[in-house]
C-alpha atoms as a PDB file:
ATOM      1  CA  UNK A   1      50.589 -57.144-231.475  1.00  0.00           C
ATOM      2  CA  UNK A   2      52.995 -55.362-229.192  1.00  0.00           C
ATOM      3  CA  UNK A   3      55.521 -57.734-229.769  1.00  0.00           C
ATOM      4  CA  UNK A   4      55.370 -57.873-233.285  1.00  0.00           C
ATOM      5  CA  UNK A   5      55.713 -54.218-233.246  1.00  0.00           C
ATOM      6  CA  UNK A   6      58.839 -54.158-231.076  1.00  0.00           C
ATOM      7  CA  UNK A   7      60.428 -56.735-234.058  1.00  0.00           C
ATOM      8  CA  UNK A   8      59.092 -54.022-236.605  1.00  0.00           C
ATOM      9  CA  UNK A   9      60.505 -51.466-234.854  1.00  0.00           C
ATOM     10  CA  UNK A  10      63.856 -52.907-234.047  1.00  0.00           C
ATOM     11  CA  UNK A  11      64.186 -53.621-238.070  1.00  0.00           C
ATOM     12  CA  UNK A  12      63.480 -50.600-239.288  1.00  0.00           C
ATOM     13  CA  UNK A  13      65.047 -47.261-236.877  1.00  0.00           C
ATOM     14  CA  UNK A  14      68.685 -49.256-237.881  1.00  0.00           C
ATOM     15  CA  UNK A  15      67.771 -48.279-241.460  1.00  0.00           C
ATOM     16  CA  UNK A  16      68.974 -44.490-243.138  1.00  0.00           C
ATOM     17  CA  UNK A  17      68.297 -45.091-246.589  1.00  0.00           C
ATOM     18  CA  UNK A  18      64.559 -43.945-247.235  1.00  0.00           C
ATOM     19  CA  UNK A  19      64.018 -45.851-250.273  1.00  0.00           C
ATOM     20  CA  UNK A  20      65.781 -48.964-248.464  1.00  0.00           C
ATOM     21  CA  UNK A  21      63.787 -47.872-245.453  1.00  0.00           C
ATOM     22  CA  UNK A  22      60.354 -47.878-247.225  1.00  0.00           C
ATOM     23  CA  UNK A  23      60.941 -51.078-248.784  1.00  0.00           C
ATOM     24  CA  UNK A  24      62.009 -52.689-245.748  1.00  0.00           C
ATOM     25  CA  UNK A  25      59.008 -51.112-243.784  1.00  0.00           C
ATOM     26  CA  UNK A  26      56.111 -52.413-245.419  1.00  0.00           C
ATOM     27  CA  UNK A  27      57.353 -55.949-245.959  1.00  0.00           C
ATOM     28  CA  UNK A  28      58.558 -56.098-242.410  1.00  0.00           C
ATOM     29  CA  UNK A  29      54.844 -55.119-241.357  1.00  0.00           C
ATOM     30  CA  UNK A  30      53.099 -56.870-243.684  1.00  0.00           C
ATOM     31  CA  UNK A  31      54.642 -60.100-243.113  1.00  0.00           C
ATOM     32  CA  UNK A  32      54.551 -59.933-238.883  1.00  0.00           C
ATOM     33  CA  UNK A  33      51.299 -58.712-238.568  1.00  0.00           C
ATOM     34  CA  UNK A  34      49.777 -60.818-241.786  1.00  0.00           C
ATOM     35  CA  UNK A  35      47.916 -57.800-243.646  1.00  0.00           C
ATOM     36  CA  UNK A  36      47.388 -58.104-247.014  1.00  0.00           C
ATOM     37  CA  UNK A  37      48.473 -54.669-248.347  1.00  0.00           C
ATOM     38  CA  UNK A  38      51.084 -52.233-246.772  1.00  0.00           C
ATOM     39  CA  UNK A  39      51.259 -48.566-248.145  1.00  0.00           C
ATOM     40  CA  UNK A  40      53.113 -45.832-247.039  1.00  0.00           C
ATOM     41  CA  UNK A  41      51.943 -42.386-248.286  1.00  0.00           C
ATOM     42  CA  UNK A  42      54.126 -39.391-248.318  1.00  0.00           C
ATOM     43  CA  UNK A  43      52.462 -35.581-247.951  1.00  0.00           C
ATOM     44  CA  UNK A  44      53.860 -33.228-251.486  1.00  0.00           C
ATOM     45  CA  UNK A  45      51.225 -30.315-250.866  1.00  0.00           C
ATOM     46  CA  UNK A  46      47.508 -31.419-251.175  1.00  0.00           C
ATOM     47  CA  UNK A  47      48.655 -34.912-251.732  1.00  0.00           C
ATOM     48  CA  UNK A  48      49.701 -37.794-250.290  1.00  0.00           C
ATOM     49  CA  UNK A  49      51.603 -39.762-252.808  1.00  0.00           C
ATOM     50  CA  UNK A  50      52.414 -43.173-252.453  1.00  0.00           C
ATOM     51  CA  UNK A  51      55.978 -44.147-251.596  1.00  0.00           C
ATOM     52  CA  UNK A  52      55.962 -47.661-251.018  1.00  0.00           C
ATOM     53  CA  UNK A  53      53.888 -50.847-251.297  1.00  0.00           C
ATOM     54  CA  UNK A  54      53.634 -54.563-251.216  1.00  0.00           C
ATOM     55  CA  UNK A  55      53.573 -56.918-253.107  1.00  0.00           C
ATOM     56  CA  UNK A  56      52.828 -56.590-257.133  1.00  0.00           C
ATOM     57  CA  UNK A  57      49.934 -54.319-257.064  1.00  0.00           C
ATOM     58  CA  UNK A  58      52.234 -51.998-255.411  1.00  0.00           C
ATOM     59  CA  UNK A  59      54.411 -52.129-257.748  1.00  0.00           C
ATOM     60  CA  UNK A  60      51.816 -51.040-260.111  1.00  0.00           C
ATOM     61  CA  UNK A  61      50.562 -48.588-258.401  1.00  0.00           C
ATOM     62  CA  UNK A  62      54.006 -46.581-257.396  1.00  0.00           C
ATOM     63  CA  UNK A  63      54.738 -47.079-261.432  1.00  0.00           C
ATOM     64  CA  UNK A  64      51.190 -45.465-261.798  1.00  0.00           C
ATOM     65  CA  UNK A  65      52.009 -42.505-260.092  1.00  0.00           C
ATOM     66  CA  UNK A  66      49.255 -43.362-257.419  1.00  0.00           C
ATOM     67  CA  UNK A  67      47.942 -40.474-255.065  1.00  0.00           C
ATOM     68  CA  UNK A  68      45.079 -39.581-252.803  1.00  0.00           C
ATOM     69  CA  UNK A  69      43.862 -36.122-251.915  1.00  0.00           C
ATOM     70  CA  UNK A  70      44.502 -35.042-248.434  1.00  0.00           C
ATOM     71  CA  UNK A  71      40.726 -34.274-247.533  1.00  0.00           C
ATOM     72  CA  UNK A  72      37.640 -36.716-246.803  1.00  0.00           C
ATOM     73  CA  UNK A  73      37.777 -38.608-249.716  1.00  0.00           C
ATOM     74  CA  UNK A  74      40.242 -41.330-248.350  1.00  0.00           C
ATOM     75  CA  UNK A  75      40.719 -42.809-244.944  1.00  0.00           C
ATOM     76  CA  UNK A  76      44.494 -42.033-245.533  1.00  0.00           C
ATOM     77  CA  UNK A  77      43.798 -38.118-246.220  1.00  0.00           C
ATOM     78  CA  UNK A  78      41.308 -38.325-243.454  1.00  0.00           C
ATOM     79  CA  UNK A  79      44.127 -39.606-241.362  1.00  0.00           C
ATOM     80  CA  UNK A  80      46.354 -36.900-242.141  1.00  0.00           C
ATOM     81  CA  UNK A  81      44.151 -33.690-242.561  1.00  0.00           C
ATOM     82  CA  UNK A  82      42.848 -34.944-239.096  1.00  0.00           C
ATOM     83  CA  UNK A  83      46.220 -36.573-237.336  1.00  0.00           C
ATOM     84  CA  UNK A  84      44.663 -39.163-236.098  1.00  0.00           C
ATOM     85  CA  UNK A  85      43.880 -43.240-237.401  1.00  0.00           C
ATOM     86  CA  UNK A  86      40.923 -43.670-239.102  1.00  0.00           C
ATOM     87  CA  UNK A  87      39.421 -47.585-239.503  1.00  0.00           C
ATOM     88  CA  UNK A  88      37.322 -48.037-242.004  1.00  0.00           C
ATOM     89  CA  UNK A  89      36.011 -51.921-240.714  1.00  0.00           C
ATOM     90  CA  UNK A  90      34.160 -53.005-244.210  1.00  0.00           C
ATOM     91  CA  UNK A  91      33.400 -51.004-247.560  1.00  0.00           C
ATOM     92  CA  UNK A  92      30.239 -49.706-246.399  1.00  0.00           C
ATOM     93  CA  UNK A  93      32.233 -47.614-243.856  1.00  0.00           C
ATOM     94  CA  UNK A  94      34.120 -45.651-245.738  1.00  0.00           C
ATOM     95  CA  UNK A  95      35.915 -45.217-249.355  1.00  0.00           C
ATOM     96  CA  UNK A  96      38.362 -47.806-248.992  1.00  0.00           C
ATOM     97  CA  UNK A  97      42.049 -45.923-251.010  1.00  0.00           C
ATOM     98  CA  UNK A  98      42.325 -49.298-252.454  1.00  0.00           C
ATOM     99  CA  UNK A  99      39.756 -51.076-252.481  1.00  0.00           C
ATOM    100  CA  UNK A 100      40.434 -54.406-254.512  1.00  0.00           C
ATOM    101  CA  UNK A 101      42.739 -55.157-252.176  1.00  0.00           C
ATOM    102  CA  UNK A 102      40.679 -55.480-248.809  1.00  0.00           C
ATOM    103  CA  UNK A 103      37.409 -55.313-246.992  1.00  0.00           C
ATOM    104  CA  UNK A 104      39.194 -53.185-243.983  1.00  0.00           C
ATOM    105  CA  UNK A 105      41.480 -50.584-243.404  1.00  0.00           C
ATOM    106  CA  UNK A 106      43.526 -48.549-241.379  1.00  0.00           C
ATOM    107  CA  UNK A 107      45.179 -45.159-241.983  1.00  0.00           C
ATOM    108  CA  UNK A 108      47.995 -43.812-239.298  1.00  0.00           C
ATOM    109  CA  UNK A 109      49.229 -40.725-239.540  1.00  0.00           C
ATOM    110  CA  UNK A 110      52.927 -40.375-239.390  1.00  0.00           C
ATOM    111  CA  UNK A 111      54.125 -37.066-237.431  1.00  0.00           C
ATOM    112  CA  UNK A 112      57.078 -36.389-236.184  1.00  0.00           C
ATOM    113  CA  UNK A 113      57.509 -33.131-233.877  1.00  0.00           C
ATOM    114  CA  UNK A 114      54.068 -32.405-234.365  1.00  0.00           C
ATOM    115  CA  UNK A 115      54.953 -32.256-238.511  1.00  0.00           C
ATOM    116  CA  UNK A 116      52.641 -34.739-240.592  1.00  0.00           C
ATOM    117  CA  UNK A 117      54.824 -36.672-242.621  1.00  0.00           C
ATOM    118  CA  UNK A 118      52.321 -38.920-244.344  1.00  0.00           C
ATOM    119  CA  UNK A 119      50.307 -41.850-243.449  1.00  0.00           C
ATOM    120  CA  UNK A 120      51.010 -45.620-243.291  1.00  0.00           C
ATOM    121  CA  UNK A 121      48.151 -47.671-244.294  1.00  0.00           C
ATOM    122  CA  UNK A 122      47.513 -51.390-244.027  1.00  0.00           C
ATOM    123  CA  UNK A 123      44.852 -53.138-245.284  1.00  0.00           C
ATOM    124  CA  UNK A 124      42.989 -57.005-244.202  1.00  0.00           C
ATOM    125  CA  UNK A 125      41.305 -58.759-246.601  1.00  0.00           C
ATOM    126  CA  UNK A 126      38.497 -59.961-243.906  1.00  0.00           C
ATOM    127  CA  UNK A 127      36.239 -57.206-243.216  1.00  0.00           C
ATOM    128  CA  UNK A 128      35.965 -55.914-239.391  1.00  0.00           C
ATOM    129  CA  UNK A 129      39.774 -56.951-239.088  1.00  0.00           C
ATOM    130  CA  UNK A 130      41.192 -54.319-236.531  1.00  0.00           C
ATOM    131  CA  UNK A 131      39.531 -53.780-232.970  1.00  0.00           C
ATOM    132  CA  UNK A 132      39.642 -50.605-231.945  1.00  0.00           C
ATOM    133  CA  UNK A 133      42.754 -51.405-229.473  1.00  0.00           C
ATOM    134  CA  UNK A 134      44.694 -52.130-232.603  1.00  0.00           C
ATOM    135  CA  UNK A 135      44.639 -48.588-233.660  1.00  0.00           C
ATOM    136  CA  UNK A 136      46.648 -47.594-230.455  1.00  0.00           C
ATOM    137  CA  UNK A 137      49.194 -50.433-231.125  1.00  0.00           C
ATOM    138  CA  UNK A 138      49.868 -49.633-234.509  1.00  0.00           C
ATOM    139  CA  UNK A 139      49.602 -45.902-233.979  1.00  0.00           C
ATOM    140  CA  UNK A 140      52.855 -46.749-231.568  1.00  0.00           C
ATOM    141  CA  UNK A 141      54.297 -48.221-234.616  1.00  0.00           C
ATOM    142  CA  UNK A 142      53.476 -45.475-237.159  1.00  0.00           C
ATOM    143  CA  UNK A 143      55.146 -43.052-234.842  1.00  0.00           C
ATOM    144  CA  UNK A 144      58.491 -45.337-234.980  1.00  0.00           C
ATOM    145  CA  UNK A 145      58.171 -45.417-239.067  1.00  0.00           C
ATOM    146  CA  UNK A 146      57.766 -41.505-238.737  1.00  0.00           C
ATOM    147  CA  UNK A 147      60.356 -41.276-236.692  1.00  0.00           C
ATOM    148  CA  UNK A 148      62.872 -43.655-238.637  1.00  0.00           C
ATOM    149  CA  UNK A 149      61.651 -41.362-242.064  1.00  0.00           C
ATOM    150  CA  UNK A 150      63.029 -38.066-240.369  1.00  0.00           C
ATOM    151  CA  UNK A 151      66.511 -39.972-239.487  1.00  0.00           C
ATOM    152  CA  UNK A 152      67.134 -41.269-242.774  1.00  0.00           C
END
């Protein structure tokens, strides 16, 4: 996982256009670590609006507008509000954000100088995907997406 997130890293900090720089992002992570759904949510006040997404359902969903609420509701505005990764391992644990695309996911917050930025989520379409060790390895690689957003 480590390595894959060095690869991920090295792709994207060499990047200064955001919307070039999203698009890249989620691909690049999606494809390396095989998830089936990369998101990355940007915080506009009491929202976290999505930015970027994979695949054809994201598509649909940035055209829809999509947003979540940055309280309890979603893993990703738990993940923000609390600046810290939340795992939710099957659809009993928690409200997935997108639900018809997975059985788990993961929410990372992205903060940069102690800023929240947004959250990066990725989602598995096998439920209890991500050990708990993943969280700190992709946390690592949040951070680097956080910190390539601010640069661009």
């Amino acid at each position: 996982m480590l390595e894959a997130a060095a690869r991920v890293s090295q792709v994207i900090t060499s990047i200064l256009d955001l919307e070039d720089l999203f698009h890249v992002a989620v691909n690049t992570i999606s494809e390396e670590y095989g998830f089936s759904f990369t998101a990355i949510f940007l915080l506009e006040g009491e929202w976290a609006v999505l930015k970027a997404a994979q695949g054809q359902r994201g598509l649909s969903l940035l055209e829809e507008g999509h947003r979540v609420k940055v309280d309890d509701s979603t893993i990703v505005g738990q993940a923000i509000r609390q600046r810290e990764a939340r795992l939710a391992r099957s659809h009993q644990d928690a409200p997935l954000d997108l639900v018809l695309l997975s059985f788990s996911e993961m929410a990372l917050p992205l903060i940069v100088k102690d800023v929240a930025l947004g959250a990066l989520s990725v989602h598995s379409t096998h439920p209890d995907a991500f050990a708990d060790e993943d969280m700190r390895a992709l946390q690592s690689l949040a951070d680097q997406v956080a910190i390539a957003i601010a640069a661009a």
